[in-house]
C-alpha atoms as a PDB file:
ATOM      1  CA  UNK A   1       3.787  -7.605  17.292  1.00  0.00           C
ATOM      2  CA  UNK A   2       5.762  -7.128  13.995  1.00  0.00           C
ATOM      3  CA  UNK A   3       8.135  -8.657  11.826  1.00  0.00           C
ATOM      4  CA  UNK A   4      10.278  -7.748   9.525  1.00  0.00           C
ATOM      5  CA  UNK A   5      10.891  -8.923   5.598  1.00  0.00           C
ATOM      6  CA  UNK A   6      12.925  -8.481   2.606  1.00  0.00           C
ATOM      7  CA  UNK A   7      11.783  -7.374  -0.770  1.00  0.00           C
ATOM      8  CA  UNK A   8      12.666  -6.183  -4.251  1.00  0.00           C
ATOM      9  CA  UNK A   9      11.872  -2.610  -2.702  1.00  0.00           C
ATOM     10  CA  UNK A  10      13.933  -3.214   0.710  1.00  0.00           C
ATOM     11  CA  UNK A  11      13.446  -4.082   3.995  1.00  0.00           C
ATOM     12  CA  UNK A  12       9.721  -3.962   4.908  1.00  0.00           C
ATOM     13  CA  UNK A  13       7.624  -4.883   7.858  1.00  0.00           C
ATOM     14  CA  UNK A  14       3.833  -5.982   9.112  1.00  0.00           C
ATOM     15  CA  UNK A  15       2.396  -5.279  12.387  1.00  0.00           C
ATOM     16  CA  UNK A  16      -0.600  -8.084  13.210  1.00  0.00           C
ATOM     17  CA  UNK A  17      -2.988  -8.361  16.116  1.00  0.00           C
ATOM     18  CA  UNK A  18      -6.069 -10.710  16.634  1.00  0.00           C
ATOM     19  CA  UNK A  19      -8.346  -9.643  14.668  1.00  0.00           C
ATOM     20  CA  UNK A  20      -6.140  -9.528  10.924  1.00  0.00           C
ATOM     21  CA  UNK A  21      -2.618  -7.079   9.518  1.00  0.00           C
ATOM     22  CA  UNK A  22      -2.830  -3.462  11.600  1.00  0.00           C
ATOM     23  CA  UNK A  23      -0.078  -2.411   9.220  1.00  0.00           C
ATOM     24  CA  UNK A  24       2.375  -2.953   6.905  1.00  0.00           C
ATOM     25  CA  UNK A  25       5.744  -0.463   6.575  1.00  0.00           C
ATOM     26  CA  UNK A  26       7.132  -0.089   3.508  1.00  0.00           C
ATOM     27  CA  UNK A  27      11.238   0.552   3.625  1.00  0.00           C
ATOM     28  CA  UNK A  28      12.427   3.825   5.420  1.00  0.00           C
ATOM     29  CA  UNK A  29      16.236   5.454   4.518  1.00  0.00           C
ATOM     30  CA  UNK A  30      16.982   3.318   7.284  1.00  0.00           C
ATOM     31  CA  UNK A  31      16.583   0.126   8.467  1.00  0.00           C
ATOM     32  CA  UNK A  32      16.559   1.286  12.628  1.00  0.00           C
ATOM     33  CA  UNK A  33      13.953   3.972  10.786  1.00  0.00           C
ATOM     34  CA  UNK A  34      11.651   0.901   9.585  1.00  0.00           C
ATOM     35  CA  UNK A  35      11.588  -0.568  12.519  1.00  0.00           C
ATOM     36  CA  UNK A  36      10.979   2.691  14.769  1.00  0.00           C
ATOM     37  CA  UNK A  37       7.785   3.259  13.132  1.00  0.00           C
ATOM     38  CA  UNK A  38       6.732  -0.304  13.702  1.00  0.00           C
ATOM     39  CA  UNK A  39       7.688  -0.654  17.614  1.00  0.00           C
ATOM     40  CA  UNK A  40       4.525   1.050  18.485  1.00  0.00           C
ATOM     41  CA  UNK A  41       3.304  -2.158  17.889  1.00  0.00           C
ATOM     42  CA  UNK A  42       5.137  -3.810  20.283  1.00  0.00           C
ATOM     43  CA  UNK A  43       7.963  -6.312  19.334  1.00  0.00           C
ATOM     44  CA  UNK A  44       9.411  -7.944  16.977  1.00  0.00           C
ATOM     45  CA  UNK A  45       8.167 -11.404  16.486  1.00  0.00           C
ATOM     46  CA  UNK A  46       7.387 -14.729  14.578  1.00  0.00           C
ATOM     47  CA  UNK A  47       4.860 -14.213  12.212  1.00  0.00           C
ATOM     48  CA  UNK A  48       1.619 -16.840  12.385  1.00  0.00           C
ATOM     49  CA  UNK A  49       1.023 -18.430   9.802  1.00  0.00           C
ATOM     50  CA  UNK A  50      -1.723 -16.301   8.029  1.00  0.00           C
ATOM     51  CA  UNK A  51       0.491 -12.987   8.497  1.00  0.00           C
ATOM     52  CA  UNK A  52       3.655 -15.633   7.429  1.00  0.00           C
ATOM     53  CA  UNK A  53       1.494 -16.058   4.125  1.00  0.00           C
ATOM     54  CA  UNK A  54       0.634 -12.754   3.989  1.00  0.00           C
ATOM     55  CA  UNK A  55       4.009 -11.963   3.869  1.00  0.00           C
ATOM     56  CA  UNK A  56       5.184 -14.255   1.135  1.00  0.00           C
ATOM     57  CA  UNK A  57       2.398 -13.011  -1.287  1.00  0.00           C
ATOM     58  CA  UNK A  58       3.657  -9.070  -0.625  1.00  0.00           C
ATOM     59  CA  UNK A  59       6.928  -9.941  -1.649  1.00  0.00           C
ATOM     60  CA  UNK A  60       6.156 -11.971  -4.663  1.00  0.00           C
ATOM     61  CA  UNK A  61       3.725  -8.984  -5.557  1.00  0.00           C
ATOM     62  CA  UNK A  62       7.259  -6.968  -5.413  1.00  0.00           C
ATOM     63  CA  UNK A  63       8.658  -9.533  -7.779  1.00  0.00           C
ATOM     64  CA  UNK A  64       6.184  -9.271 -10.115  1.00  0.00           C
ATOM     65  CA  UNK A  65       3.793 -11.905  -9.505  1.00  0.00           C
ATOM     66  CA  UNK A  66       0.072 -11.171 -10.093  1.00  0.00           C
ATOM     67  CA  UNK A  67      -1.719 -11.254  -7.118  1.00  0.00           C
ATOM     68  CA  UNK A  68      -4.480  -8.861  -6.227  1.00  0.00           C
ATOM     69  CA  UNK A  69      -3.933  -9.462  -2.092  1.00  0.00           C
ATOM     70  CA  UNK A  70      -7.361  -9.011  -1.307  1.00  0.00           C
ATOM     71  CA  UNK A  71      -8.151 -11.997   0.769  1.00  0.00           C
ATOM     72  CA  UNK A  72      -5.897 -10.547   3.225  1.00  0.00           C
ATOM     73  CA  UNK A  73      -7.433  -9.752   6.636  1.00  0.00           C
ATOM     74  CA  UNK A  74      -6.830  -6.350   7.823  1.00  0.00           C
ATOM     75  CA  UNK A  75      -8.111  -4.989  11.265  1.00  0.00           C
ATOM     76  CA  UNK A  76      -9.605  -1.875  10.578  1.00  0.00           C
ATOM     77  CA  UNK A  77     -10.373  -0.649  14.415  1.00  0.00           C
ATOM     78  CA  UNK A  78     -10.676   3.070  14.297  1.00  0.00           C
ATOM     79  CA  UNK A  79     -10.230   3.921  10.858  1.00  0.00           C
ATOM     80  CA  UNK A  80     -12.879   6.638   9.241  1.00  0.00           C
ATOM     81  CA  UNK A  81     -15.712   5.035   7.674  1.00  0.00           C
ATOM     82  CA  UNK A  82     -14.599   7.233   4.438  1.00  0.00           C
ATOM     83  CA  UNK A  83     -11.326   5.560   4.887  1.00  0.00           C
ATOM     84  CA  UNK A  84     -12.926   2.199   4.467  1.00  0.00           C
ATOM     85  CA  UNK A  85     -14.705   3.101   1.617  1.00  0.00           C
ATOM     86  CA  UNK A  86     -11.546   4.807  -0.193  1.00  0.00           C
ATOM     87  CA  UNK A  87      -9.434   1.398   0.996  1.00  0.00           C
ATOM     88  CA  UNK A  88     -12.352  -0.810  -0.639  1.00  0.00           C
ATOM     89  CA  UNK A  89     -12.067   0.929  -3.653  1.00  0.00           C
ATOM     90  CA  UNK A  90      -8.760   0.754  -4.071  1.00  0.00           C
ATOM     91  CA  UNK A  91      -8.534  -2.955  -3.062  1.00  0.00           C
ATOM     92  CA  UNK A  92     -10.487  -3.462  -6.386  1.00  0.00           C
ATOM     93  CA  UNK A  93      -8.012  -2.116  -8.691  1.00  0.00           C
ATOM     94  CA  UNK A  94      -6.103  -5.165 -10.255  1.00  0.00           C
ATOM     95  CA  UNK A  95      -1.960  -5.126 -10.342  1.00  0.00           C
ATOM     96  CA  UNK A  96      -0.523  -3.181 -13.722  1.00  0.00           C
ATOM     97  CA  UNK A  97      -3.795  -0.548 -13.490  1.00  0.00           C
ATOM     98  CA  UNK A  98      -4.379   2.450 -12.122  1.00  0.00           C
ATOM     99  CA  UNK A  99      -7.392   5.281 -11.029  1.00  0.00           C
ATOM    100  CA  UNK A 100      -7.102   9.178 -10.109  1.00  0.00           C
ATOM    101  CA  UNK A 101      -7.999  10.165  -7.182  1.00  0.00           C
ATOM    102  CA  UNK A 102     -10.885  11.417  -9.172  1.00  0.00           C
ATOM    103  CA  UNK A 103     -12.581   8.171 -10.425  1.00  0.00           C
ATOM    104  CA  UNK A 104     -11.874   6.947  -6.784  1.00  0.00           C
ATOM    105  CA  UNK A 105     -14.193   9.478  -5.412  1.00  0.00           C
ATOM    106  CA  UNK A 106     -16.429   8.935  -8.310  1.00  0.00           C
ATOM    107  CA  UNK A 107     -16.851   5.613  -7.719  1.00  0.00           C
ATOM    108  CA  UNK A 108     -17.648   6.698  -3.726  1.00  0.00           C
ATOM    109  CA  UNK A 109     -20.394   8.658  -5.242  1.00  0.00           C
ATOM    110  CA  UNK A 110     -18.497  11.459  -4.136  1.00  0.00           C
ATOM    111  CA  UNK A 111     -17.404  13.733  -7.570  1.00  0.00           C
ATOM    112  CA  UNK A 112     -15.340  16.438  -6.338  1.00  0.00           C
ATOM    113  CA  UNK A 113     -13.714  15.075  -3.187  1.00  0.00           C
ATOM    114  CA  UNK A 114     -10.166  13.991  -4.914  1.00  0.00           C
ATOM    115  CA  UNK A 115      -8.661  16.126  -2.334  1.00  0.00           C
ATOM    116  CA  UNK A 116     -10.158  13.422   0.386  1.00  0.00           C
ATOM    117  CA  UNK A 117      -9.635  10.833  -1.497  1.00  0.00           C
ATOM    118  CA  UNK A 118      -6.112  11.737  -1.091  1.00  0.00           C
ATOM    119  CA  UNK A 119      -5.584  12.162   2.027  1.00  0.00           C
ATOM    120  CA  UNK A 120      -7.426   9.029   2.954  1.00  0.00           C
ATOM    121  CA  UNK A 121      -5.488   7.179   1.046  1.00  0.00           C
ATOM    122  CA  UNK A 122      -2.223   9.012   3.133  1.00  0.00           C
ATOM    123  CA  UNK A 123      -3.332   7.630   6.246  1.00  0.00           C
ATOM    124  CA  UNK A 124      -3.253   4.088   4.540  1.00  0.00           C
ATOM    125  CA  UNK A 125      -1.698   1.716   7.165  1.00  0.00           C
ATOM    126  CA  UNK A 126      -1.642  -1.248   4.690  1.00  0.00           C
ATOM    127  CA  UNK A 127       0.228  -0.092   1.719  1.00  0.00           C
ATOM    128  CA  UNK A 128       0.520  -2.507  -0.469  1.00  0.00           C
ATOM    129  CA  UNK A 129      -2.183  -4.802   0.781  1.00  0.00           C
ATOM    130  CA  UNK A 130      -4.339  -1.450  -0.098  1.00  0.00           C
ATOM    131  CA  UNK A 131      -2.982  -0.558  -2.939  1.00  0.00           C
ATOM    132  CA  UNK A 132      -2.660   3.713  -2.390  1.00  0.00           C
ATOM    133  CA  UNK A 133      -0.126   3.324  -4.883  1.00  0.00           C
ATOM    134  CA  UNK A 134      -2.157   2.332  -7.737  1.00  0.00           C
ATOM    135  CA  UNK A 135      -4.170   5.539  -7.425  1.00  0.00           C
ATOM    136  CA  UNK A 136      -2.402   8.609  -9.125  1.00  0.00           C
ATOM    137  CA  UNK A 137      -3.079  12.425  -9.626  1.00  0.00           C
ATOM    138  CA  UNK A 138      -5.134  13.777 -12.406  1.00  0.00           C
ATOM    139  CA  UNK A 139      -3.583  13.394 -15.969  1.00  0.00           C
ATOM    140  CA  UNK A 140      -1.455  10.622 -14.576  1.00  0.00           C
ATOM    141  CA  UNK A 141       0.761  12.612 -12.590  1.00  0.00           C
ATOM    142  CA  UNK A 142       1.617  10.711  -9.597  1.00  0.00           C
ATOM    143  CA  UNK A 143       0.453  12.394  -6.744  1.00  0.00           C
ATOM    144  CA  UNK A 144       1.823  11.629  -3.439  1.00  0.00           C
ATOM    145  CA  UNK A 145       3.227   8.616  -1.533  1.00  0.00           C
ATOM    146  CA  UNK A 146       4.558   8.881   1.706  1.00  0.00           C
ATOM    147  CA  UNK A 147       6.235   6.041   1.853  1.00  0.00           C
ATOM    148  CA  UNK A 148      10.109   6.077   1.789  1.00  0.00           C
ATOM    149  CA  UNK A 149      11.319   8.024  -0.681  1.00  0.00           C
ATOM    150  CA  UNK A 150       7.567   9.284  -2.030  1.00  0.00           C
ATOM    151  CA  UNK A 151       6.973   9.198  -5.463  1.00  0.00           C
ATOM    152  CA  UNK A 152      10.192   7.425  -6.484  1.00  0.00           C
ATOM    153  CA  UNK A 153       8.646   4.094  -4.370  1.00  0.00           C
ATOM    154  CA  UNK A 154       5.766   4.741  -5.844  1.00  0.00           C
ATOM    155  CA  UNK A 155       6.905   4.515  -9.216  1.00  0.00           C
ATOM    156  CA  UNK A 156       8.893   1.667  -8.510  1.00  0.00           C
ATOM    157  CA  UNK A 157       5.874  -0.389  -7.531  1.00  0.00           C
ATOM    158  CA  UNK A 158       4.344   0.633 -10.099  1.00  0.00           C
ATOM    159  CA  UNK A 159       6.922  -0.095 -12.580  1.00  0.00           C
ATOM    160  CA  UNK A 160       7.139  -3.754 -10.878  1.00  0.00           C
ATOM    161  CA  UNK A 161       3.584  -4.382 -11.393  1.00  0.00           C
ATOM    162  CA  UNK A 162       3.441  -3.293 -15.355  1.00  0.00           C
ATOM    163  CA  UNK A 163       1.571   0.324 -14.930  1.00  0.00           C
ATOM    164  CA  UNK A 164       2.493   3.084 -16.744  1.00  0.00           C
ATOM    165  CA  UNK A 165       1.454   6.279 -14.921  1.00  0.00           C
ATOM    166  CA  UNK A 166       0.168   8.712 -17.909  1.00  0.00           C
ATOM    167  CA  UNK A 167       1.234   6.061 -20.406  1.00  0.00           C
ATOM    168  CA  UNK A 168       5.174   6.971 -19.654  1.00  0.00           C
ATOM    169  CA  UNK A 169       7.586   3.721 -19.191  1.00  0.00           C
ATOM    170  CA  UNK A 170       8.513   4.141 -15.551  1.00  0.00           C
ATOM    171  CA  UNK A 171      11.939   5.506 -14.334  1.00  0.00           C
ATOM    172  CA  UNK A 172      12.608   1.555 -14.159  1.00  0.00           C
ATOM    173  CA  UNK A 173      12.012   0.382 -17.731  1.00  0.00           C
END
């Protein structure tokens, strides 16, 4: 089941089963494209209230509040165990900061697998709730985001939340 809800970014939606959030969709082009990528989790329906909650605190996060999410409950049935270990990392990293890819594998213990790091954090299903876009390219570049429109979302969050990708005032500002 999924619902749908409006942000500072646009229309975005959650997907929820028994055991915590299976996803979260950021905004497509398209509203009918949001929602076709979240039908394959059945329909659209009434949030309960934990997911209902869940959903309040994203969208403050995309107003600006301070709030680091990470009491949310995600399922995480059939992700990588890297993945898990990426997403935990990256749940750490407060609103308004940011790490490479780079110190994120670091931190694994893993110097050298950036590249993995990466593409972990591209199969993210809870963006936003794991914060993939708080994690940039070497230098501060900004890496990719395949959300949306890419890197301009990703800037845009970023820009909400106070960070400063390579110490630059966002496109935003």
């Amino acid at each position: 089941m999924y619902a749908l809800f409006d942000t500072a970014i646009g229309r975005c939606g959650v997907a929820w089963g028994e055991h915590g959030i299976t996803a979260v969709q950021l905004p497509e082009r398209t509203e009918s494209a949001t929602v076709a990528r979240l039908r394959r989790y059945g329909t659209e329906a009434e949030p309960p209230a934990a997911v209902a909650t869940a959903i309040t605190r994203m969208t403050a996060l995309l107003e600006g509040e301070r709030d680091d999410l990470t009491d949310i409950v995600v399922d995480p049935e059939g992700l990588p165990e890297f993945d898990l270990r990426v997403h935990a990392v990256a749940r750490a990293i407060p609103p308004g900061e940011t790490l490479t890819y780079g110190e994120v594998a670091a931190r694994l213990g893993l110097p050298g697998s950036a590249q993995a790091v990466g593409q972990a954090l591209g199969r993210n299903p809870y963006p936003i709730v794991v914060p993939c876009h708080r994690v940039l390219g070497a230098n501060g570049r900004v890496g990719g985001f395949s959300a949306g429109d890419g890197a301009v979302t990703k800037l845009r969050i970023l820009g909400i939340e106070g960070a400063a990708p390579g110490g630059q005032p966002s496109l935003f500002d």
